[in-house]
C-alpha atoms as a PDB file:
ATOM      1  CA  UNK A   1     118.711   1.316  29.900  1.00  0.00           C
ATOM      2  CA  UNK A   2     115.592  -0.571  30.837  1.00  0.00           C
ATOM      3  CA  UNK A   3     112.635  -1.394  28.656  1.00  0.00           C
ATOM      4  CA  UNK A   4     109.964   1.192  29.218  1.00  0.00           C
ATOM      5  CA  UNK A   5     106.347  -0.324  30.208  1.00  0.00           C
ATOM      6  CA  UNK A   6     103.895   1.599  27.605  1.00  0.00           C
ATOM      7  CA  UNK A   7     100.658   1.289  30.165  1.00  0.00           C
ATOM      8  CA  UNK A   8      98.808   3.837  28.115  1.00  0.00           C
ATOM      9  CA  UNK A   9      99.472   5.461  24.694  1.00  0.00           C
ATOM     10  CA  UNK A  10      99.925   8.676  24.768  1.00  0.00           C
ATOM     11  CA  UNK A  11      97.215   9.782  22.671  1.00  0.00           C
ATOM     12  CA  UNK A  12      95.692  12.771  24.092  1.00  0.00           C
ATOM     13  CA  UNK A  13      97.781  15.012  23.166  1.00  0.00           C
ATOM     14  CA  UNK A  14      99.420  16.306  19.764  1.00  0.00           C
ATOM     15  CA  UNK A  15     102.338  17.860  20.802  1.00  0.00           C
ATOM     16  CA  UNK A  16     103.277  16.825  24.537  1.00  0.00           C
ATOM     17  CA  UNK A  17     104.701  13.427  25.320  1.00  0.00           C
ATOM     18  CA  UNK A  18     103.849  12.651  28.930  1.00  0.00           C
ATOM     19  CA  UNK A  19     105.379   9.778  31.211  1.00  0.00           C
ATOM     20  CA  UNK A  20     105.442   9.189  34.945  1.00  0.00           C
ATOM     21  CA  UNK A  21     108.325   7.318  36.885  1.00  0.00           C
ATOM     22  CA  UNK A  22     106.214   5.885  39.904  1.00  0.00           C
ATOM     23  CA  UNK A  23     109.605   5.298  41.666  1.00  0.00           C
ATOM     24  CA  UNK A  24     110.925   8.288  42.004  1.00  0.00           C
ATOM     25  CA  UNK A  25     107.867   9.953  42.325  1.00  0.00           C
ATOM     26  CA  UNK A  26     108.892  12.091  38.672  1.00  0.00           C
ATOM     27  CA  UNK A  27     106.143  12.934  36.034  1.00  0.00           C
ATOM     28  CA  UNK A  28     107.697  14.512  32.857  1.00  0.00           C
ATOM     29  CA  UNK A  29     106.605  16.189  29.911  1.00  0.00           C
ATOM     30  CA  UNK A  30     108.295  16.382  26.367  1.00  0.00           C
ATOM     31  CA  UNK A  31     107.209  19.377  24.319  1.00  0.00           C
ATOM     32  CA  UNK A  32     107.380  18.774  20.627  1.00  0.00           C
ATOM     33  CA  UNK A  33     106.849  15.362  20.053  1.00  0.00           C
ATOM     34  CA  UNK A  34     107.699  12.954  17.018  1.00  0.00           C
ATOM     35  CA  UNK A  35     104.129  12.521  15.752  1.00  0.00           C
ATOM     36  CA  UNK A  36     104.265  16.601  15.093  1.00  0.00           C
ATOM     37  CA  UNK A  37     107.313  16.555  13.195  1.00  0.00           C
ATOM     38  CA  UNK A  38     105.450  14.081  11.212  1.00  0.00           C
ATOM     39  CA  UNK A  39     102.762  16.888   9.661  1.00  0.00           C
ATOM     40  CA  UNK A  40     104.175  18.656   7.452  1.00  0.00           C
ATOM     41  CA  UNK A  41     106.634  22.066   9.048  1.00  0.00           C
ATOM     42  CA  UNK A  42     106.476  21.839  11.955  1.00  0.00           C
ATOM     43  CA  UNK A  43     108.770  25.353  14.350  1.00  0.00           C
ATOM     44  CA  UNK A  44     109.174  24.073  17.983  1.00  0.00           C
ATOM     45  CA  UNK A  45     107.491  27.224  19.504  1.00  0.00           C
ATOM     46  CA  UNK A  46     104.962  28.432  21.575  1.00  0.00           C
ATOM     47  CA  UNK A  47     102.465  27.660  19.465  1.00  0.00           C
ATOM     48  CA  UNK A  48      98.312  28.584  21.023  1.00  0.00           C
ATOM     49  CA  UNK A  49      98.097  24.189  20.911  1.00  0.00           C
ATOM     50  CA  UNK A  50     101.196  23.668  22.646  1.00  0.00           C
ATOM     51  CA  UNK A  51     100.467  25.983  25.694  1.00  0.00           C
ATOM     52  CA  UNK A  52      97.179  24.656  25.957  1.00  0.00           C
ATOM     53  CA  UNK A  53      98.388  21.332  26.492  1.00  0.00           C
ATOM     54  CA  UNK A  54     100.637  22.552  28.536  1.00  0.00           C
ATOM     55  CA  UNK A  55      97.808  23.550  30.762  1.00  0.00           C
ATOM     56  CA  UNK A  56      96.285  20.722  30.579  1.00  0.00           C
ATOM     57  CA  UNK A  57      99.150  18.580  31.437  1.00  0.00           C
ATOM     58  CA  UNK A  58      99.685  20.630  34.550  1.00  0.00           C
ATOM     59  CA  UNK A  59      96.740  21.076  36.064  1.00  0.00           C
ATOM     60  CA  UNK A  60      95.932  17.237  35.620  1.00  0.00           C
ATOM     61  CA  UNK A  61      99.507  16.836  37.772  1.00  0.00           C
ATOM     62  CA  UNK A  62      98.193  18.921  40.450  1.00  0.00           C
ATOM     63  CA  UNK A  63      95.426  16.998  41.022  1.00  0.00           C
ATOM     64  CA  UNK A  64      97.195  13.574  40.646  1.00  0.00           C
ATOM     65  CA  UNK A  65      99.308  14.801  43.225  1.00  0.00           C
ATOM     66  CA  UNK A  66      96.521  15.980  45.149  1.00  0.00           C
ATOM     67  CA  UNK A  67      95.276  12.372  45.255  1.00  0.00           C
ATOM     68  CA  UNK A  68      95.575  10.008  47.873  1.00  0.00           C
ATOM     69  CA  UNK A  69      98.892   7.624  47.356  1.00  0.00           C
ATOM     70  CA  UNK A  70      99.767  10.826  44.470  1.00  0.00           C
ATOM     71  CA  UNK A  71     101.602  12.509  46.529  1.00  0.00           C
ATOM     72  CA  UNK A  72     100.699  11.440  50.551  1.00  0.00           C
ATOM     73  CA  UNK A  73     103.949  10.040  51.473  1.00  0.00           C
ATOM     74  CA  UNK A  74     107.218  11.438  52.605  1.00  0.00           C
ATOM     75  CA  UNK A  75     109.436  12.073  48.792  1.00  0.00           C
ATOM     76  CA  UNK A  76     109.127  15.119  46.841  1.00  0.00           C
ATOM     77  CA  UNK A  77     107.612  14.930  43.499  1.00  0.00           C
ATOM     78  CA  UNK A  78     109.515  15.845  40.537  1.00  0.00           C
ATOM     79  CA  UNK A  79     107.742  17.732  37.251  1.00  0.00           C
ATOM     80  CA  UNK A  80     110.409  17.610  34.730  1.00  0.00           C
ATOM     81  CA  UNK A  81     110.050  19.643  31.628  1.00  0.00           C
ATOM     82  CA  UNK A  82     112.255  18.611  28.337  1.00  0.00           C
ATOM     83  CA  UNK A  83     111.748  18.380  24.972  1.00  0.00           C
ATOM     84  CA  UNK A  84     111.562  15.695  22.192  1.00  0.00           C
ATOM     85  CA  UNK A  85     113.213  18.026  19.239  1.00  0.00           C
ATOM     86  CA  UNK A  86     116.858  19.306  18.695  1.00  0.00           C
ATOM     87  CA  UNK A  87     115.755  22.119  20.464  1.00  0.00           C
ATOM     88  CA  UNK A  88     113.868  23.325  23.921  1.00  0.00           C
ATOM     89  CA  UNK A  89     111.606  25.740  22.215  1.00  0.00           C
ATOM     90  CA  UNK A  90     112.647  28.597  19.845  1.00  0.00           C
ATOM     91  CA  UNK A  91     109.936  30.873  21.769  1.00  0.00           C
ATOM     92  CA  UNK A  92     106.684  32.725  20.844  1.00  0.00           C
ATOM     93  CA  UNK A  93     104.971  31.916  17.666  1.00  0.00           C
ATOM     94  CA  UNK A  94     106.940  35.172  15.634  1.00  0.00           C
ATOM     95  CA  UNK A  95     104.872  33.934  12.591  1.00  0.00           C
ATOM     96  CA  UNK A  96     101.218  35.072  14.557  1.00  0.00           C
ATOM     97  CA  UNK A  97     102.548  38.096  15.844  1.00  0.00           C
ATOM     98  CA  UNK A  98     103.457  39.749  12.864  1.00  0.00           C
ATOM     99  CA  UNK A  99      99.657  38.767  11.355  1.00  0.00           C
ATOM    100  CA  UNK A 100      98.655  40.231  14.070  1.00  0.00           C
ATOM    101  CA  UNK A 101     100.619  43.183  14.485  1.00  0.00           C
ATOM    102  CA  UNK A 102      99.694  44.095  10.592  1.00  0.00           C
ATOM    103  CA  UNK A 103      96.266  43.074  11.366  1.00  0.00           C
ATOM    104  CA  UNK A 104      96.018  45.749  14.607  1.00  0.00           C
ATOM    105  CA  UNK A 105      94.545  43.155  16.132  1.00  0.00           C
ATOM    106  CA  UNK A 106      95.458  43.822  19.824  1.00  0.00           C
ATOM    107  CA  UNK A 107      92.816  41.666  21.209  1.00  0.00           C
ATOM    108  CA  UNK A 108      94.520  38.329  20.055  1.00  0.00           C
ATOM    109  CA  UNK A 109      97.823  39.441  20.532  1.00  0.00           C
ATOM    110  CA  UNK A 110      96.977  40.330  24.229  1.00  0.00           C
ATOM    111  CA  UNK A 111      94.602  36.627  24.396  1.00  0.00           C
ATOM    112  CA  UNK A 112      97.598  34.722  23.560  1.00  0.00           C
ATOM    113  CA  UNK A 113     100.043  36.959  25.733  1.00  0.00           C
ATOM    114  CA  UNK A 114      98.413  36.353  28.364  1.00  0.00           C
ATOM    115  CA  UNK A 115      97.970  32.480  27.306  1.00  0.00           C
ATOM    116  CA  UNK A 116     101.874  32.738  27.785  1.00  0.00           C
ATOM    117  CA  UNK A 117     101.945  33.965  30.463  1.00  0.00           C
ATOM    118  CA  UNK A 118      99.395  31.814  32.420  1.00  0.00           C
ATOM    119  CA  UNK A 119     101.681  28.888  31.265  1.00  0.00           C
ATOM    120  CA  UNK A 120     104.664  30.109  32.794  1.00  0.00           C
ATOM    121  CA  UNK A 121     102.675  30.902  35.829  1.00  0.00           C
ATOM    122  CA  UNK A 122     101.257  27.676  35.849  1.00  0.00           C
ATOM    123  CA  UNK A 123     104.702  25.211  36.208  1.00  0.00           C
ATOM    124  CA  UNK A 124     106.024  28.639  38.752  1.00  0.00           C
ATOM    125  CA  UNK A 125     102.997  27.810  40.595  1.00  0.00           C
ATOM    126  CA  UNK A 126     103.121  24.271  40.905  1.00  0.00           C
ATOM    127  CA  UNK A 127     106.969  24.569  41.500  1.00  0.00           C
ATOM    128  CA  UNK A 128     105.529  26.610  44.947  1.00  0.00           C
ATOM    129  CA  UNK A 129     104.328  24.069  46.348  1.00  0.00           C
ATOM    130  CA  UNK A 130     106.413  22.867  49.191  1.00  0.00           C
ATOM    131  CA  UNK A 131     106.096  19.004  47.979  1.00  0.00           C
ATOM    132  CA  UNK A 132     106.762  19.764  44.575  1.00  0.00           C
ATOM    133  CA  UNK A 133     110.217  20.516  42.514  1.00  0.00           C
ATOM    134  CA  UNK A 134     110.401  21.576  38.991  1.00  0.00           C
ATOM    135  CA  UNK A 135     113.454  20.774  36.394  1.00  0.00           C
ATOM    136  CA  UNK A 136     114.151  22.134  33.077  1.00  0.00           C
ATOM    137  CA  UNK A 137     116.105  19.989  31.055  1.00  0.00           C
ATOM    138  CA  UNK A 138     117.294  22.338  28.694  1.00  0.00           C
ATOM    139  CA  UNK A 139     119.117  19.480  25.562  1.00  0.00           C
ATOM    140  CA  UNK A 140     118.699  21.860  22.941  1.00  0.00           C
ATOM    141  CA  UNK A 141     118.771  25.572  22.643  1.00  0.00           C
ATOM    142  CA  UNK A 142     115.942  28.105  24.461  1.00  0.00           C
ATOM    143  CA  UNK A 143     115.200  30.856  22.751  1.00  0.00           C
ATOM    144  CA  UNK A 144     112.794  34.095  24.542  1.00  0.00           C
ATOM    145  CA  UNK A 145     109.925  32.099  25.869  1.00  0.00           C
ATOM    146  CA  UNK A 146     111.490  28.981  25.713  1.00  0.00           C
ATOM    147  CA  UNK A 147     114.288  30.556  28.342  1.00  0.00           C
ATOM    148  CA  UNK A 148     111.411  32.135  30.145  1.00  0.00           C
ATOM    149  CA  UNK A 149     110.206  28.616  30.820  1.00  0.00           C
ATOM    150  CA  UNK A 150     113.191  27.147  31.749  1.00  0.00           C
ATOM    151  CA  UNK A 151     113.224  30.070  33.951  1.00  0.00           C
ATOM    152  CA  UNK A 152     110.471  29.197  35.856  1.00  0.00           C
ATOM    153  CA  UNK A 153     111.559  26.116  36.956  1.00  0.00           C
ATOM    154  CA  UNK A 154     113.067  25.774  40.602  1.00  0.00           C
ATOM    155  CA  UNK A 155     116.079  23.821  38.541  1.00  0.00           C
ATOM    156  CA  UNK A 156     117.796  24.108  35.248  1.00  0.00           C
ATOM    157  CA  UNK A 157     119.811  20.931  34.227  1.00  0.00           C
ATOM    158  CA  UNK A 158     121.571  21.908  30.201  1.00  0.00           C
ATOM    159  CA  UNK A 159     123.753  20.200  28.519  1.00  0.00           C
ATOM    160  CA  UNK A 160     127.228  22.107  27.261  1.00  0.00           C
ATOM    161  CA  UNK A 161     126.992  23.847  24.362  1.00  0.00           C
ATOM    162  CA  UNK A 162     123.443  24.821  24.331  1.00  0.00           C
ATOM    163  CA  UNK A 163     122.329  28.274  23.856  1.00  0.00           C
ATOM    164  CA  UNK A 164     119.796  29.755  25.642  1.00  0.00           C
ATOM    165  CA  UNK A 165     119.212  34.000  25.879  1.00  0.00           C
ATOM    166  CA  UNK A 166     116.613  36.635  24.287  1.00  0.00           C
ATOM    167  CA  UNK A 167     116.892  37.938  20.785  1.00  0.00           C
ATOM    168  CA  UNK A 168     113.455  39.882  20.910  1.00  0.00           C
ATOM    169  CA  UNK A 169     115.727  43.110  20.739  1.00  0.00           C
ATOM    170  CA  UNK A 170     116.374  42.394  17.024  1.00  0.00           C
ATOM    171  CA  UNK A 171     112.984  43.235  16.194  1.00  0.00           C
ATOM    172  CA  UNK A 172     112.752  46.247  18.427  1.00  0.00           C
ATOM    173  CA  UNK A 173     110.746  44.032  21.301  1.00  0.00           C
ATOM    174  CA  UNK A 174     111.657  43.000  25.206  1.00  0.00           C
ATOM    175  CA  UNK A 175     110.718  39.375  26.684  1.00  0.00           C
ATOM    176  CA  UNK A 176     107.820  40.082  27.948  1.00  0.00           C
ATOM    177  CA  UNK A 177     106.246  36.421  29.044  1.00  0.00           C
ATOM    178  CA  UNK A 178     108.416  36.368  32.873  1.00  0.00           C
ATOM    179  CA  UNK A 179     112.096  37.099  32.248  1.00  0.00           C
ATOM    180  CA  UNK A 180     112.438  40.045  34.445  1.00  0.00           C
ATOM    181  CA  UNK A 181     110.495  38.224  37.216  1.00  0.00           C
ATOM    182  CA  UNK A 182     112.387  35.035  36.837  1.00  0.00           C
ATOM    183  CA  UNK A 183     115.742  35.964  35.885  1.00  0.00           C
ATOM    184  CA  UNK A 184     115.724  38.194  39.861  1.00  0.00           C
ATOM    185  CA  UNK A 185     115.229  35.778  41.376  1.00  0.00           C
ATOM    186  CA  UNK A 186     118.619  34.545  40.261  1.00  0.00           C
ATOM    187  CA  UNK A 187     120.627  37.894  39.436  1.00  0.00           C
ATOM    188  CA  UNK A 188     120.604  41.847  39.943  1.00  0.00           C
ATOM    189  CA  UNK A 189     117.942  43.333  38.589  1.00  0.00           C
ATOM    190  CA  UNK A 190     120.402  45.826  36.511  1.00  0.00           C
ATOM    191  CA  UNK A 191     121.817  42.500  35.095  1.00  0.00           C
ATOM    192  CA  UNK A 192     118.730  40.956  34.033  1.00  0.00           C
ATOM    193  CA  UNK A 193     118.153  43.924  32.114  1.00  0.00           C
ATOM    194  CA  UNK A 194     121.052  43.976  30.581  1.00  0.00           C
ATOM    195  CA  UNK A 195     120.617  40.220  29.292  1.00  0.00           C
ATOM    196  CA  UNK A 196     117.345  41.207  28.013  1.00  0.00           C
ATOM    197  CA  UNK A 197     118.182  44.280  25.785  1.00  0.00           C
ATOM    198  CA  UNK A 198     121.946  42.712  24.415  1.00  0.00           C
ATOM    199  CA  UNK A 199     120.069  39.982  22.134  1.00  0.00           C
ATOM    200  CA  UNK A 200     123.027  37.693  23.290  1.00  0.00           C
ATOM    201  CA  UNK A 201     122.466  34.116  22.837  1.00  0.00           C
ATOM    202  CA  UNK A 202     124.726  32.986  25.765  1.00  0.00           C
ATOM    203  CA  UNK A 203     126.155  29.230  26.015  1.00  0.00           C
ATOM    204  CA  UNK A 204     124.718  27.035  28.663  1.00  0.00           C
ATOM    205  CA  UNK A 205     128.536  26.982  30.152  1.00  0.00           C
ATOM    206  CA  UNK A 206     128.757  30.780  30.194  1.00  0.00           C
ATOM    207  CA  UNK A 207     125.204  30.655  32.447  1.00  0.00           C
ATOM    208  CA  UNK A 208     126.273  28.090  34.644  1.00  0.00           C
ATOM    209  CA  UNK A 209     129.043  30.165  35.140  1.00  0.00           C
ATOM    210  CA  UNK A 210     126.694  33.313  35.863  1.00  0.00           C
ATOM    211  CA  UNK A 211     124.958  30.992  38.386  1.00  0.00           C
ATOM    212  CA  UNK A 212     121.462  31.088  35.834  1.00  0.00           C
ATOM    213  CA  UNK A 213     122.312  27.191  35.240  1.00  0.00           C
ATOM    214  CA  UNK A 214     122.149  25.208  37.977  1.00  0.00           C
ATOM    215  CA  UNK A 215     123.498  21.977  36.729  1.00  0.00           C
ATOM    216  CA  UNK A 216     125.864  21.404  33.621  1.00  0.00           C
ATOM    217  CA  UNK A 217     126.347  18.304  32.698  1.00  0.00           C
ATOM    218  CA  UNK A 218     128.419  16.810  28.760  1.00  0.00           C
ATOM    219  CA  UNK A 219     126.041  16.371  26.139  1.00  0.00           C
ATOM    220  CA  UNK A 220     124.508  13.462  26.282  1.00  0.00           C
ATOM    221  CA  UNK A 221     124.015  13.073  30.248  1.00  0.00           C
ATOM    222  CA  UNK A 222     121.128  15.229  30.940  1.00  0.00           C
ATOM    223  CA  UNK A 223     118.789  12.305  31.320  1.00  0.00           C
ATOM    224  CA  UNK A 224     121.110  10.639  33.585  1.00  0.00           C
ATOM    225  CA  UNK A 225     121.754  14.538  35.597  1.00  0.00           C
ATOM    226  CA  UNK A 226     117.985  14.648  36.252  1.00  0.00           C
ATOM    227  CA  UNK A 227     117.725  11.135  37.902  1.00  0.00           C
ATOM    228  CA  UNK A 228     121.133  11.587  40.068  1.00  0.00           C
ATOM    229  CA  UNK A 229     119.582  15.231  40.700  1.00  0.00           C
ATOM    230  CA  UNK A 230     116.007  13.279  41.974  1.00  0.00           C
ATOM    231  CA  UNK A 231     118.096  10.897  44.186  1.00  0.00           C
ATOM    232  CA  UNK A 232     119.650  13.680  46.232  1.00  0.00           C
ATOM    233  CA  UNK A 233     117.008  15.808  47.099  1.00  0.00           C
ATOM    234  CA  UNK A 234     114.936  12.276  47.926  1.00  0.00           C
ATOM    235  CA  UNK A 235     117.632  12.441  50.800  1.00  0.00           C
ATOM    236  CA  UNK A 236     116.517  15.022  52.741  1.00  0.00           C
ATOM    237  CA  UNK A 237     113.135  15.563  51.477  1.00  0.00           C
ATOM    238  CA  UNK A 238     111.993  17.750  54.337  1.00  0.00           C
ATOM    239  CA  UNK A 239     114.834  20.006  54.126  1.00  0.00           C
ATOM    240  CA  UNK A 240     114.478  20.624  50.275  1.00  0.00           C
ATOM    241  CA  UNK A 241     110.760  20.401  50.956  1.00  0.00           C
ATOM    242  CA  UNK A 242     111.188  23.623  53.433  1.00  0.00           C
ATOM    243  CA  UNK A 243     113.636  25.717  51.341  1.00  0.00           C
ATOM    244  CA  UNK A 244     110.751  25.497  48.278  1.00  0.00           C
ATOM    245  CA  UNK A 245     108.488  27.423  51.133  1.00  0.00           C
ATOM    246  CA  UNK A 246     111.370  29.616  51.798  1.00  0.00           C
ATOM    247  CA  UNK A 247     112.083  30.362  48.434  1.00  0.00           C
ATOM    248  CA  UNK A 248     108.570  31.649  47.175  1.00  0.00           C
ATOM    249  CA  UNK A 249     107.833  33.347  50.618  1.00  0.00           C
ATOM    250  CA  UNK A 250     110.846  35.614  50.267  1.00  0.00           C
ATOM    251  CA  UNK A 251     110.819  36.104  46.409  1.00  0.00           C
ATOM    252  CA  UNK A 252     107.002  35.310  45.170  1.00  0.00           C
ATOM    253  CA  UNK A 253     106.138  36.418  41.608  1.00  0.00           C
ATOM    254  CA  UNK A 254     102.655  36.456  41.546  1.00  0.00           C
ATOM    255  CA  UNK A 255     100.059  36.235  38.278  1.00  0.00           C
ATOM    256  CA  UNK A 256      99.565  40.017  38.565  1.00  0.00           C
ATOM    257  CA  UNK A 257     102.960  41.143  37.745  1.00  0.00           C
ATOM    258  CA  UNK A 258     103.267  39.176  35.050  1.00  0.00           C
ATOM    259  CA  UNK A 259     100.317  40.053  33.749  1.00  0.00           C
ATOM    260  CA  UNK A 260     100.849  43.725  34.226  1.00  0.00           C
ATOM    261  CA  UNK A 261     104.481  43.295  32.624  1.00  0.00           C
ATOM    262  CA  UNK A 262     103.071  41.219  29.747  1.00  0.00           C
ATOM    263  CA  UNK A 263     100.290  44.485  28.745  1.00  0.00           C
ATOM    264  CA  UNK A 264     103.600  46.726  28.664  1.00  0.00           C
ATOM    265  CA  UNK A 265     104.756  43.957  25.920  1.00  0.00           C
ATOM    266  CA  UNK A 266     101.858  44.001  24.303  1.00  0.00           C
ATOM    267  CA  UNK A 267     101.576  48.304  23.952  1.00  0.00           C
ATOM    268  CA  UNK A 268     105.034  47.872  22.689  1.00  0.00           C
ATOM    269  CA  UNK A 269     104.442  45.548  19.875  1.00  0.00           C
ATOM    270  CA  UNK A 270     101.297  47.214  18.721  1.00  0.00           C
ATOM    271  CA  UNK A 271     103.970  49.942  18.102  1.00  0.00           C
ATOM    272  CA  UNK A 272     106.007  48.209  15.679  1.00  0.00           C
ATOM    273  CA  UNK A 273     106.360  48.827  12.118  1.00  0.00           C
ATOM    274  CA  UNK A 274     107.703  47.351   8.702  1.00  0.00           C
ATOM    275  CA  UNK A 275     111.299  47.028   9.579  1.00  0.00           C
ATOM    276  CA  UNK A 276     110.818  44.973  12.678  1.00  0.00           C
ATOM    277  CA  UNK A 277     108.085  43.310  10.933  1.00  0.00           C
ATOM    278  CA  UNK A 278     110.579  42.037   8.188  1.00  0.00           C
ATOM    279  CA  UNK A 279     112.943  41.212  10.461  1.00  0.00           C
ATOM    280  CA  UNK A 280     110.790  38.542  12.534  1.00  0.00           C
ATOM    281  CA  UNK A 281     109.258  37.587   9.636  1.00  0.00           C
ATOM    282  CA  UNK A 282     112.890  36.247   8.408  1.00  0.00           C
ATOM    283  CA  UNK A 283     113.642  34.809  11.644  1.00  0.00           C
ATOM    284  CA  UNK A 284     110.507  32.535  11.357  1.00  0.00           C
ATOM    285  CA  UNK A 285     111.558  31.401   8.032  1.00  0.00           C
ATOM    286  CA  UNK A 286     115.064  30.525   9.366  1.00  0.00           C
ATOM    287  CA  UNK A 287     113.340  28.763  12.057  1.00  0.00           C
ATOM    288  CA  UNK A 288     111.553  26.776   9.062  1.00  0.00           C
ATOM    289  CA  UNK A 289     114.900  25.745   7.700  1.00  0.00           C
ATOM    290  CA  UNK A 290     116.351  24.659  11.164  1.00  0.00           C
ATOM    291  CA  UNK A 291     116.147  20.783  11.501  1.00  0.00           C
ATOM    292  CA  UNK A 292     113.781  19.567  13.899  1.00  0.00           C
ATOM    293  CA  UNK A 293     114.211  16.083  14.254  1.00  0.00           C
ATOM    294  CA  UNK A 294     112.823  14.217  16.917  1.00  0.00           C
ATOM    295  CA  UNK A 295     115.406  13.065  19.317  1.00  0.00           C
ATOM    296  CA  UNK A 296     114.139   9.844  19.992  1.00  0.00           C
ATOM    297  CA  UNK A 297     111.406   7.380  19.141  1.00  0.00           C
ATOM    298  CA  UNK A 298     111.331   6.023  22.326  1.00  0.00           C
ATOM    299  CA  UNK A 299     111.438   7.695  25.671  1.00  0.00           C
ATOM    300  CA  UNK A 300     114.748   8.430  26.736  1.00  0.00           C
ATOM    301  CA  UNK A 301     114.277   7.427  30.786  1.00  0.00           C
ATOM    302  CA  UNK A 302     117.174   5.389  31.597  1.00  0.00           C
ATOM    303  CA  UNK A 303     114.665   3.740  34.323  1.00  0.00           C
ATOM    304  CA  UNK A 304     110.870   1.434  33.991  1.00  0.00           C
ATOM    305  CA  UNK A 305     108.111   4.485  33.237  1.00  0.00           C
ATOM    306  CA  UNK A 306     104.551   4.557  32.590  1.00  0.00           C
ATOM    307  CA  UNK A 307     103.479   6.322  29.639  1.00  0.00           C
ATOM    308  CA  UNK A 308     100.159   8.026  31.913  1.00  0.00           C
ATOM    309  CA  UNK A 309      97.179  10.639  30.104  1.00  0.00           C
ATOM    310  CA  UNK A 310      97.904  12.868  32.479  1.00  0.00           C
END
């Protein structure tokens, strides 16, 4: 592994890491960095911050790559999403919705809904554009939103023996933030409804398997999987360039729908009472108890990267 150049610090954000490999054209983003682990509990979720760095991140990408030299010549570019804890992301903040369920507050359960929801859009959206491919690298397990996300993605790279799959059912609830969108583009519709409402928390083996993981590689390698992934499709650019085009013209998912879907989600939890309640409110404390160490204190790119404020 090479040293890695640290242009910039990283200090613009709280919770994202963000570095840029010039040379293959890659930017990547690390949700849950070390410095948060660092005040006090700290549950790799969705929290409000998190998505809206998120946003940030991404829409400063699309106009880097808008840019002259950003993206002008012939390569794709490559947005990878991973993560810097023993997880990928546990999912929506369980710990606000139940305030706010008790609360009746609908109008901030719907606000940060649809903050959800305009994150997902965002990476689908920049994954349509027919220079751009996205990558999940899912090291750690994905929970409801945090499988949503890796959803999105044009790519999912996992390890073995993650889990990934949606255990909203347990408290009476649906994912509601893209996985009926994302997951047809990939299976039946019957089938992603079935994944949905069984609460099964699937291995990353069993998905690749179902055709939902696109690469599986031994723990440890998904770094490594990314980079070999980058150097293929830089060899025939224009062809992988074309299928992203062909991809979102014959399946598109637009903001609408999942905006639409995510209101349904929102009536629903609005509807839920004490039991459910008590139930996610115990799943956020076991989420409290999970370890959530940092993987690394340095990036993990087996390559030279800059460290960019993107």
């Amino acid at each position: 592994m090479t040293a890695v150049e640290l242009l910039h610090r990283d200090i613009s954000y709280r919770l994202l890491r963000a570095e840029e490999d010039p040379e293959a054209n890659a930017f990547w983003f690390f949700m849950h960095k070390k410095r948060a682990f660092l005040e006090g509990t700290y549950r790799p979720c969705f929290s409000v911050l998190l998505m809206k760095e998120m946003q940030q991140f991404l829409h400063r990408a699309k106009d880097r790559l808008a840019l002259p030299g950003g993206n002008a010549d012939s390569r794709l570019a490559h947005m990878i999403i991973a993560s810097d804890a023993n997880v990928f992301n546990l999912g929506g903040d369980l710990d606000l919705f139940s305030r706010l369920i008790r609360e009746r507050n609908r109008e901030h359960l719907q606000a940060y809904a649809r903050l959800c929801v305009q994150s997902m859009f965002d990476c689908y959206e920049l994954a349509s554009r027919s220079r751009v491919h996205t990558v999940a690298l899912v090291q750690g397990d994905a929970l409801g939103g945090g499988f949503e996300l890796a959803l999105s993605c044009q790519t999912i790279v996992a390890e073995s023996g993650v889990g990934m799959g949606f255990p909203e059912v347990l408290f009476d609830l649906f994912p509601g933030m893209g996985a009926f969108s994302f997951l047809c583009q990939r299976i039946s519709p019957r089938a992603a409804e079935e994944m949905m409402l069984n609460g099964t928390i699937y291995s990353s083996d069993e998905l690749h398997r179902m055709g939902l993981v696109d690469v599986l590689v031994p723990k440890g390698e998904g770094i490594q999987a990314v980079n070999d992934l980058i150097r293929r499709n830089q060899r025939s650019p224009h062809a992988r360039a074309a299928l992203n085009r062909v991809r979102y013209a014959a399946r598109p998912v637009t903001l609408k729908e999942l905006l639409d879907i995510t209101d349904i989600w929102v009536d629903t939890a609005m509807q839920l009472g004490d039991k459910p309640l008590r139930t996610m409110e115990r799943l956020v404390r076991a989420q409290q108890k999970r370890p959530a160490k940092a993987q690394a204190a340095e990036s993990p790119l087996p390559t030279a990267t800059k460290a960019v404020a993107l």
